[in-house]
C-alpha atoms as a PDB file:
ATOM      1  CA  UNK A   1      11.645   3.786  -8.168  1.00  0.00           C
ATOM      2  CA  UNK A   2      13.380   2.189  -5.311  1.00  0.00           C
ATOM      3  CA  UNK A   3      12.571  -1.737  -4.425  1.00  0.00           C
ATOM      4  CA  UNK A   4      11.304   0.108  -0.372  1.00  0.00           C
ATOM      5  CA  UNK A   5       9.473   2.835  -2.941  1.00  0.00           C
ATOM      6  CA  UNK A   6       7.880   0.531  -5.000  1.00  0.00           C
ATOM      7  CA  UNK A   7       6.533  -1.993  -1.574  1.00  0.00           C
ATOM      8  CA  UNK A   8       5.329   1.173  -0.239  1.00  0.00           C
ATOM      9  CA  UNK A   9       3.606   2.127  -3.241  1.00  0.00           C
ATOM     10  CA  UNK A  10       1.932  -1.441  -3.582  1.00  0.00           C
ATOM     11  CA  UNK A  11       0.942  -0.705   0.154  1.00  0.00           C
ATOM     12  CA  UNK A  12      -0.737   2.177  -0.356  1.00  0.00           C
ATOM     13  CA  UNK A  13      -2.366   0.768  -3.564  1.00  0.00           C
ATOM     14  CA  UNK A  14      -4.082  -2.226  -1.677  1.00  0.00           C
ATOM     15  CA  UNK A  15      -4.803   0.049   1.522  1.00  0.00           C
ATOM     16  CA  UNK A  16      -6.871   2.712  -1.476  1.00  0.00           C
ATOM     17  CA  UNK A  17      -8.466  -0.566  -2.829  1.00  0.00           C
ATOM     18  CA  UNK A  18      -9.717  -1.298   0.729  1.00  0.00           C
ATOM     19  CA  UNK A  19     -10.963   1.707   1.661  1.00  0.00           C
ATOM     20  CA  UNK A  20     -13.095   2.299  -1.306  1.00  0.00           C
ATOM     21  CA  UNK A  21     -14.702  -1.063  -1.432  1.00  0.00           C
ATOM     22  CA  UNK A  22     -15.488  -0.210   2.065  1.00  0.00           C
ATOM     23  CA  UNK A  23     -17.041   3.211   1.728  1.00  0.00           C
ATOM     24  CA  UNK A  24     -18.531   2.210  -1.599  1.00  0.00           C
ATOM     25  CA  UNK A  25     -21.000   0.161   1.465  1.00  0.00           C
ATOM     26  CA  UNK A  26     -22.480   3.653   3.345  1.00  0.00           C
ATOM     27  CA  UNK A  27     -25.007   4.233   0.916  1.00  0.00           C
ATOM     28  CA  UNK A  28     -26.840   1.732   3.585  1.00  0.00           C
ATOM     29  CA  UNK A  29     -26.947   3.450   7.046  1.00  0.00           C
ATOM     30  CA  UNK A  30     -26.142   0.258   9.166  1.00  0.00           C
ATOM     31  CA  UNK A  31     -22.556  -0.290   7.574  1.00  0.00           C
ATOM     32  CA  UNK A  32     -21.648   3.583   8.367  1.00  0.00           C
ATOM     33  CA  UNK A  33     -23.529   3.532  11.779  1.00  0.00           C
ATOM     34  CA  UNK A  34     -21.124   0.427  12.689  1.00  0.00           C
ATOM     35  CA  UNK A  35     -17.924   2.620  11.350  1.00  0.00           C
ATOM     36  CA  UNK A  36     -18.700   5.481  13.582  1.00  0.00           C
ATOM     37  CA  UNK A  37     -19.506   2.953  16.483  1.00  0.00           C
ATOM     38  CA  UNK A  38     -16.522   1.504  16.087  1.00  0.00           C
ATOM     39  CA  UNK A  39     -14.573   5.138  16.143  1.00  0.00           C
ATOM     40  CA  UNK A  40     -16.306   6.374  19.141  1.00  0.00           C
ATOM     41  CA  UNK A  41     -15.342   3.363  20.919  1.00  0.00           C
ATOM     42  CA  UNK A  42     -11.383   3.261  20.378  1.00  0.00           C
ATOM     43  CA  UNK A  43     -10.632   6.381  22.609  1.00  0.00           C
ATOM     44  CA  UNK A  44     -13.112   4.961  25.908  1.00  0.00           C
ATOM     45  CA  UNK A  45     -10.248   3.287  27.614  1.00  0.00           C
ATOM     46  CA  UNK A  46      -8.373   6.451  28.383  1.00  0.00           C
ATOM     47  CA  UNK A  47     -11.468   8.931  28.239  1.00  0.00           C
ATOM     48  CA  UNK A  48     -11.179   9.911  31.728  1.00  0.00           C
ATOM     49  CA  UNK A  49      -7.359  10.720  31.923  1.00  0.00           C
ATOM     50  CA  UNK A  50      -7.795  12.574  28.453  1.00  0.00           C
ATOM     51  CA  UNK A  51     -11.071  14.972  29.854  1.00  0.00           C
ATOM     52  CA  UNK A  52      -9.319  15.735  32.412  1.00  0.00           C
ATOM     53  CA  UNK A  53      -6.788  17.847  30.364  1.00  0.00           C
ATOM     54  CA  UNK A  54      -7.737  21.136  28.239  1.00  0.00           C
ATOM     55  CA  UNK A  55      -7.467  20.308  24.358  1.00  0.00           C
ATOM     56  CA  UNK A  56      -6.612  23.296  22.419  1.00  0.00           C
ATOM     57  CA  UNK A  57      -5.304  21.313  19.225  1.00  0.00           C
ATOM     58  CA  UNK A  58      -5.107  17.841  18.513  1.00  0.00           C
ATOM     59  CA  UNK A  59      -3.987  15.379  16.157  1.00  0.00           C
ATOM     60  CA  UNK A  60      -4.683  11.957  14.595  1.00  0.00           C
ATOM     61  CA  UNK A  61      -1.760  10.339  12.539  1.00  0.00           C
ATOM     62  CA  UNK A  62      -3.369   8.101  10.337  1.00  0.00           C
ATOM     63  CA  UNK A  63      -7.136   9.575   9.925  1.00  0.00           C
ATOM     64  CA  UNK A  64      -7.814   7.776   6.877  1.00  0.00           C
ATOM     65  CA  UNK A  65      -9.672   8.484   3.800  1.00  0.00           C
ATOM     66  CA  UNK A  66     -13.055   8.652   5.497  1.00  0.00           C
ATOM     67  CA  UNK A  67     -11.356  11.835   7.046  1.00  0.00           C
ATOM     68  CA  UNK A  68     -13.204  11.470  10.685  1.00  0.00           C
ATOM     69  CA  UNK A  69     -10.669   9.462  13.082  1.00  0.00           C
ATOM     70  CA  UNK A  70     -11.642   8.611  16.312  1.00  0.00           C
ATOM     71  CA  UNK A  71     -10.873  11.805  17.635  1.00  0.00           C
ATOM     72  CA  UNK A  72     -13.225  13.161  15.008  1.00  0.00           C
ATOM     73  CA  UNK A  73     -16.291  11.055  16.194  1.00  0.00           C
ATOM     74  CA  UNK A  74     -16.421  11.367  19.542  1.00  0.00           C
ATOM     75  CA  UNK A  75     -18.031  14.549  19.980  1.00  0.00           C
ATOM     76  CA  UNK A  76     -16.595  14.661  24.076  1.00  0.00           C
ATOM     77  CA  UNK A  77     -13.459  15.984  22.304  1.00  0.00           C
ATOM     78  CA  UNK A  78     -13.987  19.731  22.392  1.00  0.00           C
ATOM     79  CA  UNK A  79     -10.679  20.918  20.657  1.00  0.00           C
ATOM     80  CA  UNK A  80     -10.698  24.086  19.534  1.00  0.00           C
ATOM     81  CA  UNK A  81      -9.103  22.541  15.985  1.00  0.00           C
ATOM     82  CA  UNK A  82      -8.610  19.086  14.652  1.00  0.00           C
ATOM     83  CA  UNK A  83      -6.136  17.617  12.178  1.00  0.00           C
ATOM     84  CA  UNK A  84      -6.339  14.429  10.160  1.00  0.00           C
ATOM     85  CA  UNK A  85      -3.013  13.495   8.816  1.00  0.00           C
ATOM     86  CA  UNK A  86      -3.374  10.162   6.186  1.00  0.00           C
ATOM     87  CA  UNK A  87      -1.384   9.397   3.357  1.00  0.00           C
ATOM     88  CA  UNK A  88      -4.134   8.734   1.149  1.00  0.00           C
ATOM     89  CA  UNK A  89      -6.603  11.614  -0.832  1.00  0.00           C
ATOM     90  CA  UNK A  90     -10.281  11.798   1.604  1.00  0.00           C
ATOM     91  CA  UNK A  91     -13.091   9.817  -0.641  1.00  0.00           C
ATOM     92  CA  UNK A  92     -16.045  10.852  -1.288  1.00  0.00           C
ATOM     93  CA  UNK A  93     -18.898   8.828  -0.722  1.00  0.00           C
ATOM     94  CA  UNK A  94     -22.888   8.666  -0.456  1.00  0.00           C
ATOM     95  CA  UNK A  95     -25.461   8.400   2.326  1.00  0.00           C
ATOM     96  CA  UNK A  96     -28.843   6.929   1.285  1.00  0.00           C
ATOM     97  CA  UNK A  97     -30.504   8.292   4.857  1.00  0.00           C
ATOM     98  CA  UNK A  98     -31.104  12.210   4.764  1.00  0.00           C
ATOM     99  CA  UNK A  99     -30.218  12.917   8.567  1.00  0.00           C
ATOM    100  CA  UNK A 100     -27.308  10.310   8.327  1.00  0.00           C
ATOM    101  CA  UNK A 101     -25.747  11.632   5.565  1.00  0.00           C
ATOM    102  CA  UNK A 102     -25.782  15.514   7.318  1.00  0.00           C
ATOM    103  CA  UNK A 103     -24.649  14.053  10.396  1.00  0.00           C
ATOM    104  CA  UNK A 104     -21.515  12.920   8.882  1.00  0.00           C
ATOM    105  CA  UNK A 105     -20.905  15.668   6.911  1.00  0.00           C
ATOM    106  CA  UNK A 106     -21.115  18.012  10.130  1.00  0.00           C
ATOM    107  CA  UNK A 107     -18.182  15.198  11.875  1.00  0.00           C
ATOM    108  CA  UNK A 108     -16.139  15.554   8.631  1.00  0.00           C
ATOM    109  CA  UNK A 109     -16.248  19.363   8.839  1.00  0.00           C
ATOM    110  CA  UNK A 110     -14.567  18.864  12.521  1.00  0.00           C
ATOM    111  CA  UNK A 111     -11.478  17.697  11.027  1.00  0.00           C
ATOM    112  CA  UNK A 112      -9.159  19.418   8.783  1.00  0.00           C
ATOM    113  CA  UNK A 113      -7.939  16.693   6.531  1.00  0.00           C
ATOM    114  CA  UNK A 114      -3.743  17.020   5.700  1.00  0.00           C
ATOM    115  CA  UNK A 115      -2.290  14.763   3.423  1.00  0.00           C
ATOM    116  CA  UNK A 116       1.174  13.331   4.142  1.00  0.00           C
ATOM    117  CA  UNK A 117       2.803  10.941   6.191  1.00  0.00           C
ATOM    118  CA  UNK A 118       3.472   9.856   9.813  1.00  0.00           C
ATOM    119  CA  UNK A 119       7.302  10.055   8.941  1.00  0.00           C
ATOM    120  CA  UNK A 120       7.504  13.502   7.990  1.00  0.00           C
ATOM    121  CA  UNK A 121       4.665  15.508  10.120  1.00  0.00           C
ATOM    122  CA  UNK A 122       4.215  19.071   8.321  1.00  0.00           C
ATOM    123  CA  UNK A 123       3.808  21.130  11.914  1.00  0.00           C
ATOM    124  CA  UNK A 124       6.126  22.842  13.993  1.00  0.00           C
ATOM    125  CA  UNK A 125       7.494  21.261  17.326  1.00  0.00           C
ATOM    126  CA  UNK A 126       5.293  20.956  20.356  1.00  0.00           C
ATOM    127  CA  UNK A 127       1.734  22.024  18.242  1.00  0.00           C
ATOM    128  CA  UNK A 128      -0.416  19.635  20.141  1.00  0.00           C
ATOM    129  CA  UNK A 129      -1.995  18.657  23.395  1.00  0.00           C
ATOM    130  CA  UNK A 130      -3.250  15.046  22.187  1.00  0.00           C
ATOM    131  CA  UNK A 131      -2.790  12.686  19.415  1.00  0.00           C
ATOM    132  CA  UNK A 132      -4.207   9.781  18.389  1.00  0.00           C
ATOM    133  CA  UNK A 133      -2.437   7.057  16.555  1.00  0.00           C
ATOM    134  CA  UNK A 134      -5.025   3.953  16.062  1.00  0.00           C
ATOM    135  CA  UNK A 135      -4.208   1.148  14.123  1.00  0.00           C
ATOM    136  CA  UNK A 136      -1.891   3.041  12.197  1.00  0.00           C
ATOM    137  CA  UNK A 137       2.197   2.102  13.148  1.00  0.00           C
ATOM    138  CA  UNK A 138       1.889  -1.611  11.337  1.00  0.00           C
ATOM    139  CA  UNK A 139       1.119  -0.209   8.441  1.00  0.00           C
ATOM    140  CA  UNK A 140       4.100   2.075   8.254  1.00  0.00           C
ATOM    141  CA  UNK A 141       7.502   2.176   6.192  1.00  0.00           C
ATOM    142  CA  UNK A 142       9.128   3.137   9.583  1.00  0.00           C
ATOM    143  CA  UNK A 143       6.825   3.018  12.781  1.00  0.00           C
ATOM    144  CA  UNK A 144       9.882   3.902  14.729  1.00  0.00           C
ATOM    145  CA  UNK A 145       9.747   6.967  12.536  1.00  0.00           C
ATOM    146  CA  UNK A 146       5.809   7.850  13.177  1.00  0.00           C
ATOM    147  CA  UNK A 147       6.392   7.875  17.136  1.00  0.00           C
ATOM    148  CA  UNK A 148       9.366  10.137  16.859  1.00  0.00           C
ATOM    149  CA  UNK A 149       7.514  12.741  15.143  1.00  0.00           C
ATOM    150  CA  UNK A 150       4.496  12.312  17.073  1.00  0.00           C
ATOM    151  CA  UNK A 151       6.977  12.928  19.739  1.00  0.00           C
ATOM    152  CA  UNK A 152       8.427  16.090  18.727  1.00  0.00           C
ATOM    153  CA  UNK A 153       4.928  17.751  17.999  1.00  0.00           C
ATOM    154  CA  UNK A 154       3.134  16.800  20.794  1.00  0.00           C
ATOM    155  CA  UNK A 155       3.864  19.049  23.825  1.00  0.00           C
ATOM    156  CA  UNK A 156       5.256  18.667  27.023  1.00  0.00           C
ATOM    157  CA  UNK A 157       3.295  16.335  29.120  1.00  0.00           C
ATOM    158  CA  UNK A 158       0.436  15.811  26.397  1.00  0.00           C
ATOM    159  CA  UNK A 159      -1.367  12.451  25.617  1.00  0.00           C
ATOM    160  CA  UNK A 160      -0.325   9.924  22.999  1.00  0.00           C
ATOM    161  CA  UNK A 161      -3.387   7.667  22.094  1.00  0.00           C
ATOM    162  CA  UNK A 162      -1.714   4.724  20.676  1.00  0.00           C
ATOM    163  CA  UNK A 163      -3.603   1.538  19.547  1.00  0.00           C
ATOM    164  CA  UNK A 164      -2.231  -1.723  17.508  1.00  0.00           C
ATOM    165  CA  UNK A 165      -2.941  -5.031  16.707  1.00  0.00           C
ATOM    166  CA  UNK A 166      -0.246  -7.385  18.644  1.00  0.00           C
ATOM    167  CA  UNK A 167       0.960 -10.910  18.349  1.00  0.00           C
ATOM    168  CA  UNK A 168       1.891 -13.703  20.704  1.00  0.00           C
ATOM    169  CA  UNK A 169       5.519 -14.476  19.965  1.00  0.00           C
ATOM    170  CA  UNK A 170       4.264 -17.665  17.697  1.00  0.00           C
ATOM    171  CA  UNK A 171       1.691 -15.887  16.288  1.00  0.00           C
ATOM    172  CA  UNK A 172       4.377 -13.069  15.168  1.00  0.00           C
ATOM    173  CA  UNK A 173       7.096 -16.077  13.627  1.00  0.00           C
ATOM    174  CA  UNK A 174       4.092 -17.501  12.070  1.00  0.00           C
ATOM    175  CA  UNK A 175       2.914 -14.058  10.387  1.00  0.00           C
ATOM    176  CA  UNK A 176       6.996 -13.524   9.018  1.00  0.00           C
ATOM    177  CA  UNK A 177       7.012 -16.878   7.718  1.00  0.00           C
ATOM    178  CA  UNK A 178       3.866 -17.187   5.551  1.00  0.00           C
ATOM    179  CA  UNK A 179       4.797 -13.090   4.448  1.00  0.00           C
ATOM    180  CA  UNK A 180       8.282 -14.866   3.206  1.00  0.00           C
ATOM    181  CA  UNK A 181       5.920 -17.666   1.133  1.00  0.00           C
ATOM    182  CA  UNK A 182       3.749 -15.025  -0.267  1.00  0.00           C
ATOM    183  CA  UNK A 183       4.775 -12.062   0.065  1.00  0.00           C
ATOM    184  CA  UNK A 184       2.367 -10.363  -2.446  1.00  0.00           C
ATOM    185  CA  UNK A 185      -0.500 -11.265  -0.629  1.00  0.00           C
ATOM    186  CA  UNK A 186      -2.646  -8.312   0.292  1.00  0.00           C
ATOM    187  CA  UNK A 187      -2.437  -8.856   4.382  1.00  0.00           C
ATOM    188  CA  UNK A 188       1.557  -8.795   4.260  1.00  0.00           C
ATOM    189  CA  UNK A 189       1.794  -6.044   1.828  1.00  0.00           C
ATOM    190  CA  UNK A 190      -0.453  -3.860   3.866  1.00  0.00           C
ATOM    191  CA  UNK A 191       1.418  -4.594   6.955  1.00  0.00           C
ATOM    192  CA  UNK A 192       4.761  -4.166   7.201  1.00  0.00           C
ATOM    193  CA  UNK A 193       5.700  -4.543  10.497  1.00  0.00           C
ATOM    194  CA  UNK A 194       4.322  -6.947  13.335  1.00  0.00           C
ATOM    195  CA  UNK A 195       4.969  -6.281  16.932  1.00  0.00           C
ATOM    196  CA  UNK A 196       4.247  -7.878  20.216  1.00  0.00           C
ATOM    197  CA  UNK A 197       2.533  -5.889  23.121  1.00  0.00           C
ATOM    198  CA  UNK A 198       6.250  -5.876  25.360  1.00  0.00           C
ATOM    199  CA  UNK A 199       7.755  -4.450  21.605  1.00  0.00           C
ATOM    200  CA  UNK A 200       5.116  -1.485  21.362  1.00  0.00           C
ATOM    201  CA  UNK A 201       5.918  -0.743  25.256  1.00  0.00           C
ATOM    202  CA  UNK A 202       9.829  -0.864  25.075  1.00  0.00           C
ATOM    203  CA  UNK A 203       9.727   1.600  21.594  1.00  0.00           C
ATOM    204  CA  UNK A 204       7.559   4.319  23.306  1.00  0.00           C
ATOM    205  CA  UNK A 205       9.319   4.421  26.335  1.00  0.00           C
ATOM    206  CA  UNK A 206      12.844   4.881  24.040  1.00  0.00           C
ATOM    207  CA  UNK A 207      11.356   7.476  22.385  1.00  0.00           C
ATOM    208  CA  UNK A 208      10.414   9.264  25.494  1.00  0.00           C
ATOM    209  CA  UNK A 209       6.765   8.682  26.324  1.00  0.00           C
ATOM    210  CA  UNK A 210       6.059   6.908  29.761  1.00  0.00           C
ATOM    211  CA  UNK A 211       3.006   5.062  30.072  1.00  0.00           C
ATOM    212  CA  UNK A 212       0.015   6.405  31.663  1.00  0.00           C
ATOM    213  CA  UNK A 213      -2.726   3.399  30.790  1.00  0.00           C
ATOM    214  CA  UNK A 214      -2.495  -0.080  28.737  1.00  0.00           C
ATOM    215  CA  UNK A 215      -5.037  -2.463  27.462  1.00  0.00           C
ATOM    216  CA  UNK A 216      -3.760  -6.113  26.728  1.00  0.00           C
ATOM    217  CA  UNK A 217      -0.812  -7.366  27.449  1.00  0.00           C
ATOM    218  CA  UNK A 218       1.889 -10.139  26.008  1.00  0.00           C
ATOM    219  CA  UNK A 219       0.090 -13.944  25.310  1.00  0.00           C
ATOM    220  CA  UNK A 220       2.453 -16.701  26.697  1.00  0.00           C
ATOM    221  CA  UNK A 221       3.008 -18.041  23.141  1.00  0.00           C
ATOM    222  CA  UNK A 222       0.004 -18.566  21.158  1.00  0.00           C
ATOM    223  CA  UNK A 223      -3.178 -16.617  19.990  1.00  0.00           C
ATOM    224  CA  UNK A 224      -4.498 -14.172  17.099  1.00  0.00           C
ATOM    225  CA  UNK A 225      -3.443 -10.592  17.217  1.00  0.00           C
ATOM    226  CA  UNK A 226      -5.534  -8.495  19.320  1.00  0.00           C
ATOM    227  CA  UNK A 227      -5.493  -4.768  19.825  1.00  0.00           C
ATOM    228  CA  UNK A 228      -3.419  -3.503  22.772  1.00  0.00           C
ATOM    229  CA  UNK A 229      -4.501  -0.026  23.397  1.00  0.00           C
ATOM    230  CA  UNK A 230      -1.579   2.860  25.389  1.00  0.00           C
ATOM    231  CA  UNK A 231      -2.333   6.064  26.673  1.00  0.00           C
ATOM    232  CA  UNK A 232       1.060   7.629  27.150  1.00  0.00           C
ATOM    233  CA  UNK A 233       2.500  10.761  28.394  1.00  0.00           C
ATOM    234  CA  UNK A 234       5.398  12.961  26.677  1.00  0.00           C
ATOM    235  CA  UNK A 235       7.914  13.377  30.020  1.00  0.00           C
ATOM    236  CA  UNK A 236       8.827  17.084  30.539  1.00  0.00           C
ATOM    237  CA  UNK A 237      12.256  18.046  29.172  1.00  0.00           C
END
């Protein structure tokens, strides 16, 4: 195994670890009722621009294990088909609350969970209308990577939901620095890459994708990440 192999490997080890402490919680209904909350709510800022365009079949890069997305809980997205792409195998995992539990089993059923990466998309060219990429590209091996393919498989003049955490430029030196001290702490091993808000915007529109809507914007020099949210558009060839 390669040194990149084996970081990625570790990656994916502490992002499995994660996500099953944090499903081994929805047995109680109020930790899973936050989840989906939380899902419906990450798509809001572009909602209008997005129901404005017929969705035959979309994507979200980066699902997770859960296997819903946040294309998968908002029920206003009436595509005719769904895909979940994650790296990791969908868990299994138990609702306590009758009515709960068959709730989420009906939002699961909406998507049909792939596994495989954001690098290496298994669809053909121009498949989609939208995709949804949240919190997903700072956890890659190659983000630059992710974008291109969502790129090639998302047709002509189809929405890109893209969402990541950002840094001031101190905040971001500060983050490299402490990975460099301890680098096999959990946070920097799950997060490979760190970008600013003015980073995320210049890489989309190099790839090709113009932007349509933003949330957040660059801090002056200090501040905790935050979550800049993009809705951008594939140009036409």
């Amino acid at each position: 195994m390669t040194e990149d192999s084996a970081i990625w490997q570790a990656a994916q080890d502490e992002e499995g670890k994660l996500w099953r402490a944090y499903a081994s919680n929805f047995e109680d209904s109020a930790p899973l009722l936050a989840y989906l909350a939380k899902l419906r709510s990450v798509c809001a800022f572009a909602q209008g621009d997005v129901d404005d365009r017929p969705i035959n079949m979309a994507l979200e890069i980066g699902v997770g294990p859960i296997g819903i997305g946040a294309l998968g809980a908002n029920s206003r997205f009436e595509a005719s088909a769904i895909v979940g792409v994650d790296p990791l195998p969908r868990l299994d995992f138990s609702c306590r609350d009758a009515a709960l539990s068959s709730h989420v089993s009906a939002l699961r059923d909406r998507v049909v969970y792939c596994q495989a990466i954001g690098e290496q998309l298994p669809f053909r060219a121009e498949s989609f209308d939208l995709i949804c990429c949240h919190n997903v590209i700072d956890h890659c091996r190659a983000p630059a990577a992710v974008l291109h393919e969502s790129w090639r498989v998302l047709k002509p003049c189809g929405f890109l939901i893209l969402t990541v955490n950002t840094f001031s430029l101190v905040g971001q030196l500060k983050f490299e620095m402490l990975r460099l001290l301890r680098p096999h702490e959990p946070n920097f091993i799950m997060h490979p890459s760190t970008f600013t808000h003015s980073q995320i915007k210049r890489l989309a529109a190099h790839i090709g994708y113009d932007p349509r809507l933003e949330v957040g914007a660059d801090r002056s020099l200090l501040g905790r990440s935050r979550l800049s949210s993009f809705l951008l558009l594939k140009r036409e060839k």
